[in-house]
Protein backbone atom coordinates (compact mmCIF):
# COMPACT_ATOMS: atom_id res chain seq x y z
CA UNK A 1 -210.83 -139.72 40.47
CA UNK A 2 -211.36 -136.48 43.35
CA UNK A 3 -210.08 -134.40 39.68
CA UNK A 4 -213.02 -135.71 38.35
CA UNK A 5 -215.48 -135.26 40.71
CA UNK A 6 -214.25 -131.61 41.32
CA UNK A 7 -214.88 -131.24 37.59
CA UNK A 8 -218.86 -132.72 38.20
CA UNK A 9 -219.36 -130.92 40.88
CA UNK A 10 -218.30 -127.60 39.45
CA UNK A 11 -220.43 -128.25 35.85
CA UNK A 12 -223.34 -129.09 38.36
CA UNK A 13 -222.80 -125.95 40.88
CA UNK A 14 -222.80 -123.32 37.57
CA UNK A 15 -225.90 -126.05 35.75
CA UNK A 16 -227.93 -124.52 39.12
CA UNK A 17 -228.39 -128.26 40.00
CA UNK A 18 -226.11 -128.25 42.97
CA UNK A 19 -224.95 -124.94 45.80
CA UNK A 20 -221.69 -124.63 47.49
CA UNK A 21 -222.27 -124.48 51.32
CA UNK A 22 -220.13 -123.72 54.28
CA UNK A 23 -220.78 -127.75 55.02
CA UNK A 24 -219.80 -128.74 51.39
CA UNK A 25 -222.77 -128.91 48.57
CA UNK A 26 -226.38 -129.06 48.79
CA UNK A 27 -228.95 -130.76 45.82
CA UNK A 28 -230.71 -127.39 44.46
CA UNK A 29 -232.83 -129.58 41.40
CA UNK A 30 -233.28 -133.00 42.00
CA UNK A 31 -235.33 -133.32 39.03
CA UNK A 32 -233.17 -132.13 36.64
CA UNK A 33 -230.02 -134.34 38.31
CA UNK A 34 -232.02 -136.88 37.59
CA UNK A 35 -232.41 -135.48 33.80
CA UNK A 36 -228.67 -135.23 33.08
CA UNK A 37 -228.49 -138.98 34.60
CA UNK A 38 -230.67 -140.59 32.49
CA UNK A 39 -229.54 -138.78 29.22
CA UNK A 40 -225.98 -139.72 30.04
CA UNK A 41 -226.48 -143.59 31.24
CA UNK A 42 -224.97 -146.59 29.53
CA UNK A 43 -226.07 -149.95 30.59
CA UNK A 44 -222.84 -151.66 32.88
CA UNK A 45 -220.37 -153.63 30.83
CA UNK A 46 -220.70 -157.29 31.43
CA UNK A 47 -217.92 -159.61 31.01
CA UNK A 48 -219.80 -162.86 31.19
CA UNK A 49 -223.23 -163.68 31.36
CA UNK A 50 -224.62 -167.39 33.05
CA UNK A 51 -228.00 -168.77 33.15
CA UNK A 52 -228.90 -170.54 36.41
CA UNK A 53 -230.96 -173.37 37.63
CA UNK A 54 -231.62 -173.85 41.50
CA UNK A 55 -232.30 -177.05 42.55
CA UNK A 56 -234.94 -178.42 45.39
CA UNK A 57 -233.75 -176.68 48.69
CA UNK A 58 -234.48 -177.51 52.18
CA UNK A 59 -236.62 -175.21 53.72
CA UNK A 60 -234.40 -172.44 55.63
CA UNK A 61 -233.96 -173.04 59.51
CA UNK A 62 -236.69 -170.34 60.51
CA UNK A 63 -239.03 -172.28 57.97
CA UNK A 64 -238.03 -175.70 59.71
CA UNK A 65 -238.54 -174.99 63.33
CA UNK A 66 -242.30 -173.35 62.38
CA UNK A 67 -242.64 -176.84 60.34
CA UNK A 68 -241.88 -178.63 63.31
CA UNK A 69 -244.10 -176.82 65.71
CA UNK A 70 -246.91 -177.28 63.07
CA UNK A 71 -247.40 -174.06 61.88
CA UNK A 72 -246.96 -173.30 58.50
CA UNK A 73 -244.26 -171.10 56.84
CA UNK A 74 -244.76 -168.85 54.05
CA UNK A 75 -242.95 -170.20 51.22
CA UNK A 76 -239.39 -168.11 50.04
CA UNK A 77 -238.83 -167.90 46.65
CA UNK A 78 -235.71 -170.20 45.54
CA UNK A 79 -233.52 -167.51 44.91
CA UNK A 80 -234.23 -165.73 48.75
CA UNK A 81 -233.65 -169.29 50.08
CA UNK A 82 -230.35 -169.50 48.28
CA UNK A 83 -228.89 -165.80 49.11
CA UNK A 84 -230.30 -166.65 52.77
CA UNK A 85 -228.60 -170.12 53.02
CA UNK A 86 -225.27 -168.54 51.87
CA UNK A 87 -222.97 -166.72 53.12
CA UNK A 88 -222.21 -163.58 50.56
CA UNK A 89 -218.38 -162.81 49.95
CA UNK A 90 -219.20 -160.56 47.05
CA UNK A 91 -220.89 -158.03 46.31
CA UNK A 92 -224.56 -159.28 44.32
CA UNK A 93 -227.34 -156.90 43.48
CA UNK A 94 -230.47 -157.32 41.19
CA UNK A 95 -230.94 -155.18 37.99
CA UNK A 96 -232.46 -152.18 38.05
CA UNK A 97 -235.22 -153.97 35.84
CA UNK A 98 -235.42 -156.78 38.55
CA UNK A 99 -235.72 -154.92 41.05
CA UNK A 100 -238.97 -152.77 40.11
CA UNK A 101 -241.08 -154.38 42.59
CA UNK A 102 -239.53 -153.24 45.71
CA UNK A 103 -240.26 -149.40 44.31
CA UNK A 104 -243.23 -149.31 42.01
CA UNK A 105 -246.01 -151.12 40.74
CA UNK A 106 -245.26 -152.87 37.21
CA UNK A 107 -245.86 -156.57 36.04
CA UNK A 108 -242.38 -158.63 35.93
CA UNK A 109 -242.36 -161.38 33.71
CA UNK A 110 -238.60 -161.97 33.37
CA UNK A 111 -236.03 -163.96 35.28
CA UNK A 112 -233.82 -162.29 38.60
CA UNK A 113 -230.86 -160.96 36.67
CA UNK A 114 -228.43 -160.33 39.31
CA UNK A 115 -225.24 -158.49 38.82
CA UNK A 116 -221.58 -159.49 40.56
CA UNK A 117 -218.12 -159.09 40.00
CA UNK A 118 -217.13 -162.90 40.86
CA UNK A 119 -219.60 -165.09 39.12
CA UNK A 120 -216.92 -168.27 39.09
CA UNK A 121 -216.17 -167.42 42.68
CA UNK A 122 -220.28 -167.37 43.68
CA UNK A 123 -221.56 -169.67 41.66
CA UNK A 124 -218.79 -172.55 43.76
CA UNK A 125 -219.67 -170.98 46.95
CA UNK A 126 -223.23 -172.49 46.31
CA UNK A 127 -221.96 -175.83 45.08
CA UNK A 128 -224.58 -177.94 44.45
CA UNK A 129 -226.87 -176.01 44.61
CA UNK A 130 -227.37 -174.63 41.53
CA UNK A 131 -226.76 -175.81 37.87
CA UNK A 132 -225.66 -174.13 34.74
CA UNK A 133 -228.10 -174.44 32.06
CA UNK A 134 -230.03 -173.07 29.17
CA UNK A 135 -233.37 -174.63 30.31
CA UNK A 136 -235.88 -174.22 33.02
CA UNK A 137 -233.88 -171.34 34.15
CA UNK A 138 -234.67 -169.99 37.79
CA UNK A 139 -232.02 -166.53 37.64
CA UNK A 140 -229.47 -165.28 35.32
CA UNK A 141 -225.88 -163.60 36.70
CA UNK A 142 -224.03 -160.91 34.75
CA UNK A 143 -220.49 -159.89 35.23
CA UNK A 144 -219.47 -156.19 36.09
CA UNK A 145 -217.30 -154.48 37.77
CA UNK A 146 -219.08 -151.08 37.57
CA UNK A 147 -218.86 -149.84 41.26
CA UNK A 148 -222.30 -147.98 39.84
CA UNK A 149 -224.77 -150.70 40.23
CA UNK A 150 -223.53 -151.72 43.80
CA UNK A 151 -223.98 -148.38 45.20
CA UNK A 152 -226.97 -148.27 47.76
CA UNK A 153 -228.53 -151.44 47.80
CA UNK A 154 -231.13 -152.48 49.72
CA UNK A 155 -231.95 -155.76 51.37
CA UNK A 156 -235.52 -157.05 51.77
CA UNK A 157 -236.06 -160.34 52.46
CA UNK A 158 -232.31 -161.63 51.83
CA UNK A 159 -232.62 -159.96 48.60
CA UNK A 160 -230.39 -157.30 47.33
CA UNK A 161 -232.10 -154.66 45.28
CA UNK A 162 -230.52 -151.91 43.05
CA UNK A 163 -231.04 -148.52 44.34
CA UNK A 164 -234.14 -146.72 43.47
CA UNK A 165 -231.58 -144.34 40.90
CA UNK A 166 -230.36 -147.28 39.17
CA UNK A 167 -234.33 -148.57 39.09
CA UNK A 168 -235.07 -145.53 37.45
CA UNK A 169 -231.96 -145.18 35.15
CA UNK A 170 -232.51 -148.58 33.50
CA UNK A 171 -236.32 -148.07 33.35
CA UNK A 172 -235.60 -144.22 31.77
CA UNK A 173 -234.00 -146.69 28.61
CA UNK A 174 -236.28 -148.72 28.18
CA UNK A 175 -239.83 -149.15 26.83
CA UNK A 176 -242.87 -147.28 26.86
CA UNK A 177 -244.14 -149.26 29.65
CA UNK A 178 -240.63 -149.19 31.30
CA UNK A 179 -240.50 -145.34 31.02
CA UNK A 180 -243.54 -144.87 32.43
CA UNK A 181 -242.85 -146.96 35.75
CA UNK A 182 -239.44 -144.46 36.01
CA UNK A 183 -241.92 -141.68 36.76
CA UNK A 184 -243.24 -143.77 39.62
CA UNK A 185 -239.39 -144.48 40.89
CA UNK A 186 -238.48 -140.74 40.43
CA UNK A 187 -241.51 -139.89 42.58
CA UNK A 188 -240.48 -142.10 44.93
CA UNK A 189 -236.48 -140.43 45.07
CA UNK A 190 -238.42 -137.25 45.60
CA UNK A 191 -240.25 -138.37 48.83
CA UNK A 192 -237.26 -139.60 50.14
CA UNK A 193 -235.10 -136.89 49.26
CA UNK A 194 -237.59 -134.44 51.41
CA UNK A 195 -237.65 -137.00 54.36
């Protein structure tokens, strides 16, 4: 694994897109990082894919005590009730694809597809919760072990969202529509990269 990141990071340091420093190496072109990226990505094998329904949940403690002092709560969604009411003992992150909304402004029509490596092991840690079925699906898990989509997630309101990279590496394959929302992630990796 280090033999192969030696490798990268040489192919990168003579590419211009990275400099050797006396503190290690130090991001020279962002933009064109981001180039090679996209040109080499491959979606993340899945080894099983499983269509969820989530039943009627209580509301989550925070929601009941503001119930019972008469105020009202802002309604979760179903799925951040679920990931709040659990407790996590694997690693779960949304798609890149499900996960545009925390970064950029595009339309979502489709269903939370989350990604995990133990979708047996999560899906009994919420019991009875939530049902397998083809119908009146609420989210969709998919199977991977590809260390790649866990890296630098970010939580916002109990919900784990792919890292802005993997945002804009998913959205860099896709449509016309989905292409043009990377542009919007990528500017976004830029600001944060000068912060």
């Amino acid at each position: 694994m280090l033999s192969t990141i030696s490798k990268a990071l040489k192919r990168m340091e003579s590419d211009l897109i990275v400099d050797r420093t006396s503190d290690g190496f130090r991001l020279r072109q962002p933009d064109k990082l981001l180039e090679k990226l996209s040109e080499t990505y491959r979606e993340p094998r899945t080894t099983k894919t499983v269509t969820l329904a989530i039943k009627r949940l209580p509301l989550t403690t925070k929601g009941n005590k503001l119930a019972a002092e008469g105020l009202t709560c802002i309604a979760e969604s179903p799925l951040e009730t679920l990931l709040a009411e659990g407790t996590q003992q694997t690693s779960l992150v949304l798609t890149g694809r499900s996960s545009i909304e925390n970064y950029a402004v595009m339309g979502r029509q489709e269903l939370p597809v989350l990604y995990t490596p133990h979708i047996d092991r999560l899906i009994r840690s919420w019991g009875e919760r939530v049902e397998e079925t083809s119908r009146f699906i609420d989210f969709e898990l998919r199977g991977t072990d590809d260390p790649t989509v866990y890296f630098d997630v970010r939580m916002k309101q109990n919900l784990p969202f792919a890292s802005p990279i993997q945002v804009f590496l998913e959205c860099s394959a896709g449509d016309k529509r989905e292409r043009e929302t990377a542009l919007q992630v990528k500017d976004l990796i830029f600001r944060e990269l000068k912060e």
